[in-house]
Protein backbone atom coordinates (compact mmCIF):
# COMPACT_ATOMS: atom_id res chain seq x y z
CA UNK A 1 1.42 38.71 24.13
CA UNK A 2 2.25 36.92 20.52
CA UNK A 3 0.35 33.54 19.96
CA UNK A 4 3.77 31.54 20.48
CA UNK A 5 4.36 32.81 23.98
CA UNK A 6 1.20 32.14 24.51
CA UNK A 7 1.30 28.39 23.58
CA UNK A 8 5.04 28.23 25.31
CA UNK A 9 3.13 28.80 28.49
CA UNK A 10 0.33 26.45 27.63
CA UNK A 11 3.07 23.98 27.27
CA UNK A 12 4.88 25.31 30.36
CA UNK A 13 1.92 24.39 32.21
CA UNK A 14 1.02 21.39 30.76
CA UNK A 15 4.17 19.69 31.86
CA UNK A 16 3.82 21.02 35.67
CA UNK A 17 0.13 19.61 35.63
CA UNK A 18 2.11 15.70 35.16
CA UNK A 19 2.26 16.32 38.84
CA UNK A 20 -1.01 17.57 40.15
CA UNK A 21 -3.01 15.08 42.54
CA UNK A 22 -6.49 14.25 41.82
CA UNK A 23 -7.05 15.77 45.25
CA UNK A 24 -5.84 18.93 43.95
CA UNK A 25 -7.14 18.90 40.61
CA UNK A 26 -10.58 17.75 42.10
CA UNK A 27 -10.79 20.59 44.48
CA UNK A 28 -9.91 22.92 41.75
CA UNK A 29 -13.26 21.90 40.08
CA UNK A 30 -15.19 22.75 42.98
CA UNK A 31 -14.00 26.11 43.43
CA UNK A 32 -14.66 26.88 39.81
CA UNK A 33 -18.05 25.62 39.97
CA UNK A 34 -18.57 27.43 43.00
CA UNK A 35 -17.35 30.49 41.77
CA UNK A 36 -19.62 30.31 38.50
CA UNK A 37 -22.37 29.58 40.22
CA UNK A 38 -21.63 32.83 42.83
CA UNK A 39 -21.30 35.10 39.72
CA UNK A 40 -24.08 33.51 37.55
CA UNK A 41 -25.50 37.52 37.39
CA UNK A 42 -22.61 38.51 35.83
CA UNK A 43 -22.12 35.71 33.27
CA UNK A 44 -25.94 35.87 31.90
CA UNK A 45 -25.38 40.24 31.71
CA UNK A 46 -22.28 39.14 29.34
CA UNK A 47 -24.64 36.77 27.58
CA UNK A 48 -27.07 39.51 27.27
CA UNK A 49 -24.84 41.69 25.63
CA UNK A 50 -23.70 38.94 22.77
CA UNK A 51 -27.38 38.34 22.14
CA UNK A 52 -28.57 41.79 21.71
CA UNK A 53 -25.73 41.98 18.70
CA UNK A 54 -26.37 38.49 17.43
CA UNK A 55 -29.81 39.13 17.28
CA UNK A 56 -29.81 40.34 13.28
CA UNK A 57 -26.41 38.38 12.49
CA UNK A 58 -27.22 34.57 13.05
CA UNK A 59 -29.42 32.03 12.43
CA UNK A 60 -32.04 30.66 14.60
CA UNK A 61 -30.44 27.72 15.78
CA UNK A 62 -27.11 29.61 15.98
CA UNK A 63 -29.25 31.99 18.51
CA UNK A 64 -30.70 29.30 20.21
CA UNK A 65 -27.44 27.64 21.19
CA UNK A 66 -25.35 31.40 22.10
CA UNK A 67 -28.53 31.91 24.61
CA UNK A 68 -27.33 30.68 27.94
CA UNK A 69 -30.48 30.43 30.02
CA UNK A 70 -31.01 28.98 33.91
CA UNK A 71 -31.40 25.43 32.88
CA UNK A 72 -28.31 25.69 30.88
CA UNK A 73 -26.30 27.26 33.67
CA UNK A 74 -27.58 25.03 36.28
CA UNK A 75 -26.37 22.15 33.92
CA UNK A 76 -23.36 23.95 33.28
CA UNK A 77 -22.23 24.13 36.87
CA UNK A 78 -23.58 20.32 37.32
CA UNK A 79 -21.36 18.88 34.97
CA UNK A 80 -18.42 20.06 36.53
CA UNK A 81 -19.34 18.56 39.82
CA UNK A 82 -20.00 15.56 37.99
CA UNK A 83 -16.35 15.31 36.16
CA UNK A 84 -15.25 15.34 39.68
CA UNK A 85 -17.15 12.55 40.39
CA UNK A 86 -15.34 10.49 37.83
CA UNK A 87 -12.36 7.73 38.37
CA UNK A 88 -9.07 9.81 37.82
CA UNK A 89 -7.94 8.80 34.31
CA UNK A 90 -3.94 9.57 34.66
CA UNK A 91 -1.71 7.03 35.98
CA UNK A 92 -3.75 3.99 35.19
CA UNK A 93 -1.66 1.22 34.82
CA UNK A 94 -3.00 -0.11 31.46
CA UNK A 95 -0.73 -3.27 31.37
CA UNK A 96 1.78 -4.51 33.58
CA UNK A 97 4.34 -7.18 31.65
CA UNK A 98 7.28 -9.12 33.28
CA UNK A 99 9.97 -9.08 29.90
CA UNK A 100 12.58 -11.24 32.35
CA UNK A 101 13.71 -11.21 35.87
CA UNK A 102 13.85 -7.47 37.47
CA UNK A 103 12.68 -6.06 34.19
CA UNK A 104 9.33 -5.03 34.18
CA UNK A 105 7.36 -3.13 31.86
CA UNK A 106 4.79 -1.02 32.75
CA UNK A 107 1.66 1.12 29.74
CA UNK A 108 0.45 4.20 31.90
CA UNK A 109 -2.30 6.41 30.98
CA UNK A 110 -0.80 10.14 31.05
CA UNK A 111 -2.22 13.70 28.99
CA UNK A 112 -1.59 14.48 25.80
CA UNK A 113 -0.21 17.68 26.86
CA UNK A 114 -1.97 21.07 25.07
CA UNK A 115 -5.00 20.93 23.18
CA UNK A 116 -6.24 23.56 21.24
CA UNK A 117 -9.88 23.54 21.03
CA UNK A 118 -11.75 25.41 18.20
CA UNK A 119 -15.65 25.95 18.55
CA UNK A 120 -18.49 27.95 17.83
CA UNK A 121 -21.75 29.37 19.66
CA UNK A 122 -21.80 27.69 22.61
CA UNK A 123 -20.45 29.37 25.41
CA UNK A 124 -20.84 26.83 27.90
CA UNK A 125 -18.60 24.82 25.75
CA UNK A 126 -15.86 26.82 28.22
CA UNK A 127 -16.96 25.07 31.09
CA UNK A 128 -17.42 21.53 29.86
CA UNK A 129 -13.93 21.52 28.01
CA UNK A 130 -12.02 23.35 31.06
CA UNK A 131 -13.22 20.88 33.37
CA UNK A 132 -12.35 18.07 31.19
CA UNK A 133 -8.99 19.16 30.73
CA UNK A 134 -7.91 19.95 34.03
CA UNK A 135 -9.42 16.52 35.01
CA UNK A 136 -7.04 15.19 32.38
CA UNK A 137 -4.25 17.43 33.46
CA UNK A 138 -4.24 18.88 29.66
CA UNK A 139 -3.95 22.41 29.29
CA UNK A 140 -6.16 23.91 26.74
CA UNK A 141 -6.67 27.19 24.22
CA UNK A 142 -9.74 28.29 23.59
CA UNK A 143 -11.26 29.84 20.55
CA UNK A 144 -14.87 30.66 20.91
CA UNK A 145 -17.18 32.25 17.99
CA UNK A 146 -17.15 35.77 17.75
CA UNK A 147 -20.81 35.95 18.83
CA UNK A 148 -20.24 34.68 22.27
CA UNK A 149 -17.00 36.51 22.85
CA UNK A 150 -18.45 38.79 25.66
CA UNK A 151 -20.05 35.47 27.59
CA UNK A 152 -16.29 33.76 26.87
CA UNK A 153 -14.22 35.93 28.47
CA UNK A 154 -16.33 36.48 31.59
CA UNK A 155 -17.27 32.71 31.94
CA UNK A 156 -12.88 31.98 31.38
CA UNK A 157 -12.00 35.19 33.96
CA UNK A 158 -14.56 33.45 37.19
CA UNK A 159 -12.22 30.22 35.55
CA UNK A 160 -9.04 31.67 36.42
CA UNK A 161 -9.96 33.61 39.20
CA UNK A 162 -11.06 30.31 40.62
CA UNK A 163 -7.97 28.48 39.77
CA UNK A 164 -5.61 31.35 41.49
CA UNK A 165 -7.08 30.33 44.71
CA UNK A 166 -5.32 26.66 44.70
CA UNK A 167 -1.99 27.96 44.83
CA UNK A 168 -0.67 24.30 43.59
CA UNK A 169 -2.18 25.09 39.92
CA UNK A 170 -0.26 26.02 37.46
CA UNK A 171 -0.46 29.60 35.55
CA UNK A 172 -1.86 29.24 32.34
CA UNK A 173 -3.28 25.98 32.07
CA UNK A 174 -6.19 27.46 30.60
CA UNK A 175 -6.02 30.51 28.51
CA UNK A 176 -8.19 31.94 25.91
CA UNK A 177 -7.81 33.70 21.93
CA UNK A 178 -10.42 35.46 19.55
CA UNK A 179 -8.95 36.11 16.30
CA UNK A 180 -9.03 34.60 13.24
CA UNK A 181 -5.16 35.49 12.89
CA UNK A 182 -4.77 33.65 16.17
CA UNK A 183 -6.37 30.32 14.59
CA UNK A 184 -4.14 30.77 11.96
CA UNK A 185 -1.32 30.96 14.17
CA UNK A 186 -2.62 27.97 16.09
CA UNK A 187 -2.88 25.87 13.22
CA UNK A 188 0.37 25.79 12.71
CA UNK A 189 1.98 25.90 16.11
CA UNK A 190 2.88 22.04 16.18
CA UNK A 191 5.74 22.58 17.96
CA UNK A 192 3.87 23.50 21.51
CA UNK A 193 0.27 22.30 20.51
CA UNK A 194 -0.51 18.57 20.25
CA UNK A 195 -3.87 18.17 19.30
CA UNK A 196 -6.48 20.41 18.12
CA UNK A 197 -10.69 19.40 18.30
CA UNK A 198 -12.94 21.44 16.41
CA UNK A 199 -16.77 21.64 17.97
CA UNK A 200 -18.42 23.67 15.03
CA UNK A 201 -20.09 22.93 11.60
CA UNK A 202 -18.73 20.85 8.78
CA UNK A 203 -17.28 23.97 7.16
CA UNK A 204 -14.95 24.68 10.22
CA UNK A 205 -14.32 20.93 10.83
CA UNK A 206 -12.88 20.59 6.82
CA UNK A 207 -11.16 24.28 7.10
CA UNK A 208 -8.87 22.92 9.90
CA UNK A 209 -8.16 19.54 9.08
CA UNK A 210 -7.19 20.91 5.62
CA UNK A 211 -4.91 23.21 7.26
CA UNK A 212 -3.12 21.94 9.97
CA UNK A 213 -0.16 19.17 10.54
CA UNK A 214 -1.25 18.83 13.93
CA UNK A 215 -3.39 16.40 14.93
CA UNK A 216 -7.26 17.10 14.69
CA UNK A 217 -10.24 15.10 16.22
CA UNK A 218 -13.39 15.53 15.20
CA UNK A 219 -15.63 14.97 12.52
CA UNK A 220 -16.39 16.94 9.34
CA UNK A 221 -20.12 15.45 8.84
CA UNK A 222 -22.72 13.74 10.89
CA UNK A 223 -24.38 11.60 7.79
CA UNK A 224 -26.14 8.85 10.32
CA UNK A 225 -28.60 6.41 8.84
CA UNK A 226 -31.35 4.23 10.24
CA UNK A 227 -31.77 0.62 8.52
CA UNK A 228 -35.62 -0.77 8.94
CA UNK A 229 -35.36 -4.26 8.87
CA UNK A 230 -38.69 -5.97 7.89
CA UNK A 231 -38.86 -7.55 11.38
CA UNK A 232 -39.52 -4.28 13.18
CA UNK A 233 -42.02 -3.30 15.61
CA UNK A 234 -44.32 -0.50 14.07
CA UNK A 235 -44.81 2.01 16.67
CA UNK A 236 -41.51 1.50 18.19
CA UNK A 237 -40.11 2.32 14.51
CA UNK A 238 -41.85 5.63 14.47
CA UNK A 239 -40.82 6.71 17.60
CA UNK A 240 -37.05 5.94 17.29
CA UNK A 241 -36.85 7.86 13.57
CA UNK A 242 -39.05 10.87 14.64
CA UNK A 243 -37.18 11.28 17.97
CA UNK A 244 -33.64 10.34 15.62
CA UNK A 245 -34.76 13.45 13.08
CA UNK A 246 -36.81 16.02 14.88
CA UNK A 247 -35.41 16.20 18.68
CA UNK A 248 -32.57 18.69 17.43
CA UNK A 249 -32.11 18.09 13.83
CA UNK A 250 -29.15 20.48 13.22
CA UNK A 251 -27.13 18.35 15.44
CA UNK A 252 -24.85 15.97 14.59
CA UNK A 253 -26.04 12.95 15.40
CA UNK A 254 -29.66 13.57 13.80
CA UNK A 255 -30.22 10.93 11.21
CA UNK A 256 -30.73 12.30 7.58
CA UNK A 257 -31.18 8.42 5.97
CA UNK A 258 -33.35 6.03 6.45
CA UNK A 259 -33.62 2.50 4.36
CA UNK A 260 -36.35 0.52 4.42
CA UNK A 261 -36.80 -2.90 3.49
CA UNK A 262 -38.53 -4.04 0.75
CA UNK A 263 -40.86 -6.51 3.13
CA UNK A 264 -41.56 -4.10 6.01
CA UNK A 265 -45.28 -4.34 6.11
CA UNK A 266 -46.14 -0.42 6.93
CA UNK A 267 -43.95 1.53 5.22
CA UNK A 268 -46.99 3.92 3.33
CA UNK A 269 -48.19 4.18 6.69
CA UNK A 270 -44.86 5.09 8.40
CA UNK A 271 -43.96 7.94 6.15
CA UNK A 272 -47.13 9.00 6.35
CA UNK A 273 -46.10 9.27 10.29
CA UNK A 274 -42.88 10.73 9.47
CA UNK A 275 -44.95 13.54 7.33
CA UNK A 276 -47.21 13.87 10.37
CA UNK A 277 -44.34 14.41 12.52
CA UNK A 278 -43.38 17.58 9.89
CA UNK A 279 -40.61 15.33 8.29
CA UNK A 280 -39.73 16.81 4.64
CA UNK A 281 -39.05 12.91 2.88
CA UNK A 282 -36.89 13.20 0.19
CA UNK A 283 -36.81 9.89 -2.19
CA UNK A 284 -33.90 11.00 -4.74
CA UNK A 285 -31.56 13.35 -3.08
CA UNK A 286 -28.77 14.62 -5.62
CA UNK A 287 -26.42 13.20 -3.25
CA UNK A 288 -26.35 10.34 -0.24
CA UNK A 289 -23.32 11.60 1.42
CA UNK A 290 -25.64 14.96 2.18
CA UNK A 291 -26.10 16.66 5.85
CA UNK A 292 -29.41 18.13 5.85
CA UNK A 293 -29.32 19.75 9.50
CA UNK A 294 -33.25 20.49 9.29
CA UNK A 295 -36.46 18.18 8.90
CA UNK A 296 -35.32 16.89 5.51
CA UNK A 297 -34.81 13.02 5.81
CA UNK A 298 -33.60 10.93 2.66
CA UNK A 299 -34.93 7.39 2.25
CA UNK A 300 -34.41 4.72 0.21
CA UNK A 301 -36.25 1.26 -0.10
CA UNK A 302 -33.49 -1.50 0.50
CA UNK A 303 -33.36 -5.27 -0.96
CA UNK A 304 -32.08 -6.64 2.24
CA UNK A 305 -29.59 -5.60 5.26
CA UNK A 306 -26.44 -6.61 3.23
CA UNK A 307 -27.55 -4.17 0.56
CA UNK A 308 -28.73 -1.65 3.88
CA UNK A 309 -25.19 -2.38 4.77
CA UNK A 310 -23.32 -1.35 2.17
CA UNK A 311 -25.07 1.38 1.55
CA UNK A 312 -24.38 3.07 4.87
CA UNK A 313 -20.21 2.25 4.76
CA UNK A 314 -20.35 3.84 0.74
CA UNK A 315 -22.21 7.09 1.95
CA UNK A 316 -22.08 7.32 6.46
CA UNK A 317 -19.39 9.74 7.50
CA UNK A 318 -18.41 6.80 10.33
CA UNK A 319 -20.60 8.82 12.79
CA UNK A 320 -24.05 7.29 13.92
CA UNK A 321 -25.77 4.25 12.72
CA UNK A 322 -28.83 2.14 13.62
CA UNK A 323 -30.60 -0.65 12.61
CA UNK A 324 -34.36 -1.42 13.89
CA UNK A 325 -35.32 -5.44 13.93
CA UNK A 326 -36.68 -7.33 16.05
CA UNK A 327 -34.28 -9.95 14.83
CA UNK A 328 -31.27 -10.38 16.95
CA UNK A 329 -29.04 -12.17 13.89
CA UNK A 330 -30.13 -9.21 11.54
CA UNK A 331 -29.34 -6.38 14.54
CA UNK A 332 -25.10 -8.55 15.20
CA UNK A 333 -24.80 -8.46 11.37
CA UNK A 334 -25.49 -5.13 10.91
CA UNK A 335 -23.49 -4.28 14.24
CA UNK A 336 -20.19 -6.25 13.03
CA UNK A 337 -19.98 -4.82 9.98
CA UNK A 338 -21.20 -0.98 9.75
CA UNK A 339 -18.19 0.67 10.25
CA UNK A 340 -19.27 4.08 12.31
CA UNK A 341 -18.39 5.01 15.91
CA UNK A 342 -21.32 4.12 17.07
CA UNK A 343 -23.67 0.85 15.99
CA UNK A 344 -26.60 0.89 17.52
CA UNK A 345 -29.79 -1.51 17.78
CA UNK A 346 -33.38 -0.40 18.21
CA UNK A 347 -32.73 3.41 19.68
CA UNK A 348 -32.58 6.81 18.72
CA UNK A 349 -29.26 8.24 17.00
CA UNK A 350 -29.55 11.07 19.68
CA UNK A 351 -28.02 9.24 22.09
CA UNK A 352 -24.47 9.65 20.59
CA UNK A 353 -23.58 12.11 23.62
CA UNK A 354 -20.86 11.69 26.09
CA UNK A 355 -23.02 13.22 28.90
CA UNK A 356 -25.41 10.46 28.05
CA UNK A 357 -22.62 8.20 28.10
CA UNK A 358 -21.41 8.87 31.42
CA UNK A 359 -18.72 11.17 30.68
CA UNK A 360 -19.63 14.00 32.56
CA UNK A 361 -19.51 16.17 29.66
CA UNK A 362 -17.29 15.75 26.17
CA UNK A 363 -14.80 17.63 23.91
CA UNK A 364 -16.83 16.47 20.70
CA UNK A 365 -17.42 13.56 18.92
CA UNK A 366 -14.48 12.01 17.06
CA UNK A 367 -14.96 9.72 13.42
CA UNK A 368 -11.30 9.20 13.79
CA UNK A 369 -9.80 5.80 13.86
CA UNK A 370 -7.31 6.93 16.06
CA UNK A 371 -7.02 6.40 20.21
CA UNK A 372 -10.39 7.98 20.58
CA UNK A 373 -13.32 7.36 18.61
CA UNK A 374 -17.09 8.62 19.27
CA UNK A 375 -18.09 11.05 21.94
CA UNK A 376 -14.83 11.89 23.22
CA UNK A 377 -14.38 12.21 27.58
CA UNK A 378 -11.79 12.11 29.72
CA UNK A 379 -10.61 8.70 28.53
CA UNK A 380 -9.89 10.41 24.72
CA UNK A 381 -7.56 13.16 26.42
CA UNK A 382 -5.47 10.78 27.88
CA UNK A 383 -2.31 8.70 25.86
CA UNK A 384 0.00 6.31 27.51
CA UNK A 385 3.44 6.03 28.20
CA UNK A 386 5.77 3.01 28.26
CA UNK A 387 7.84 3.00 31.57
CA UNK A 388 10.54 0.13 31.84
CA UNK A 389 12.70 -0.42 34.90
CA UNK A 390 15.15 -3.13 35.16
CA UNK A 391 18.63 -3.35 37.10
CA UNK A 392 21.52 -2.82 34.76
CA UNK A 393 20.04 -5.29 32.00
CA UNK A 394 21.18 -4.99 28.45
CA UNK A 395 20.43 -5.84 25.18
CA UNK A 396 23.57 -7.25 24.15
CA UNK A 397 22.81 -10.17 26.63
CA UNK A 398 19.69 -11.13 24.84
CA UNK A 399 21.17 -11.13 21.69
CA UNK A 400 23.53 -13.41 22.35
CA UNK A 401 21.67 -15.92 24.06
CA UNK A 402 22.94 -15.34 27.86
CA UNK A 403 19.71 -14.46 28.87
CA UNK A 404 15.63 -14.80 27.55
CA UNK A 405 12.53 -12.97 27.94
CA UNK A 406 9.68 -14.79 29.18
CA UNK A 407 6.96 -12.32 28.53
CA UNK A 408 4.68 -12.88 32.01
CA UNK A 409 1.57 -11.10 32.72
CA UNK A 410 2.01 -9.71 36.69
């Protein structure tokens, strides 16, 4: 099958999932977990395969995150049973306006229809994004890495399988691709695709938004900073930047910047801390705007927070940013006017997650200012729809005065 019948069928079935009940789509969940967990053997002997020829061809980390142990399986199969757990996010009414008498408008939550998702390594990835979409009555495309592709396509077979057993689910609501030609041919399917989120490095995140007229959401680079305001709290400093640098460093959220005022009492003996803690400080980078993805931290000492401020909206990439102060004023300044996706006061940049959000899992984490911003859930695969209903009104009558909106509120 060519790539466009491919995404005519993911748009076939997007438009017959409008319909689907939570009920149905709920239940669908549950058999796929089910089923994943039932053939759990089979998925970690496909995983085994993709490591034994990754072994010599990726990084560390790379390894680390294409290794699908217990605890990730068990977490795996969790999170599905926890998206169905979640309020059903289509059909909300969003606002409900009375325009005159007997015409009523109404803003409904509804999918965005087919998604094309783009990522690397992970394989469990699969399951989190799946059970997101269906949730969202989206239907998706995958692309995995190469690396994983053995672990994909058994992990996206128990998927189907599972979904053939509710005979009320549409065919193809999930389907799967593994060529570069096929991203290629994705990229510029915007006639069946609406939006496509890359979960990868910066280099992947750039190469598709700089090829594409589709949609993307994502973000290219995860340049978070932590401002130490000279009202801090020593120890609980430390913690928050070690934990903010060293719990995964290659990931996203990681910080790679921290400013320091000039008045914070122990700074000599908080980077000595940070050095304990195997921190590589780094007090004049080439570049700012740099994503180190290791132990490498940049720091800078800092006049006050307006200057702290200013510095993070010239260099941030509008991911992650904290400030640590014991001052409340300071921490709403800094708060108002950092403009990232996520502000936060007196915790660890690792928290930018939407499992530890609440989501049940996430697509990816979006430094768009577009309808979804941050760790994107269920909520950020959903748009809205106007719906208007009225009996026989016209324009023609406003226009001329016979009749007048009054704009109420039901």
């Amino acid at each position: 099958m060519d790539f466009e019948q491919l995404a005519k069928n993911a748009k076939t079935a997007s438009l017959n999932m409008t319909d689907l009940s939570a009920d149905i789509k709920n239940h669908a969940l549950l058999v796929i977990a089910d089923e994943l967990e039932k053939h759990a053997e089979q998925i970690f002997e496909a995983n085994k395969i993709d490591l034994e020829q990754s072994k010599d061809n990726v990084s560390a980390s790379v390894f680390n995150r294409l290794k699908l142990d217990r605890n990730k399986m068990r977490d795996m199969i969790q999170g599905i049973r926890d998206v169905v757990k979640l309020p059903e996010p289509i059909g909300k009414t969003l606002l409900a306006r009375q325009l005159d008498d007997g015409l009523n408008l109404y803003k409904i939550s509804c999918p965005i229809g087919v998604i094309g998702i783009i990522f690397e390594a992970r394989p469990d990835v699969i399951a989190q994004i799946s059970s997101l979409a269906i949730k969202s009555s989206n239907a998706v495309i995958l692309k995995g890495g190469k690396e994983s592709v053995n672990t994909n396509k058994t992990i996206l077979s128990i998927i189907n399988n599972a979904l053939e057993k509710v005979k009320e689910f549409p065919k193809n609501a999930v389907q799967q691709v593994f060529t570069h030609e096929d991203v290629a041919q994705m990229l510029e399917c915007d006639k069946y695709i609406d939006l496509i989120i890359p979960r990868g490095g910066n280099k992947l995140v750039k190469y598709i938004k700089e090829n594409t007229k589709i949609p993307v959401l994502g973000h290219a680079d995860g340049i978070c900073h932590i401002y130490l305001d000279k009202n801090s709290d020593f120890e609980k400093a430390k913690n928050i930047i070690i934990d903010s640098k060293t719990q995964y460093p290659s990931a996203c959220n990681a910080v790679e910047t921290l400013l320091i005022h000039k008045d914070f009492p122990q700074t000599n003996k908080l980077l000595k801390a940070l050095e304990n803690a195997e921190i590589t400080l780094v007090s004049n980078p080439e570049t700012w705007a740099f994503e180190h993805g290791d132990k490498t931290l940049a720091y800078k000492i800092v006049e006050n927070a307006e200057e702290a401020i200013t510095h993070i909206n010239t260099y941030s990439s509008g991911h992650t940013d904290c400030i640590i102060t014991e001052d409340n004023d300071i921490a709403e300044q800094f708060m108002k006017q950092v403009d990232s996706a996520g502000v936060y006061h007196n915790v660890s940049t690792r928290f930018a997650d939407g499992f530890r959000y609440g989501f049940g899992a996430e697509v990816g984490i979006s430094t768009n200012k577009t309808h979804a911003r941050g760790p994107v859930g269920l909520e950020g695969l959903t748009i809205y729809k106007y719906k208007l209903t009225g009996n026989g009104h016209i324009v023609k009558d406003y226009v001329e005065g016979k009749k007048h909106f009054n704009h109420k509120d039901l």
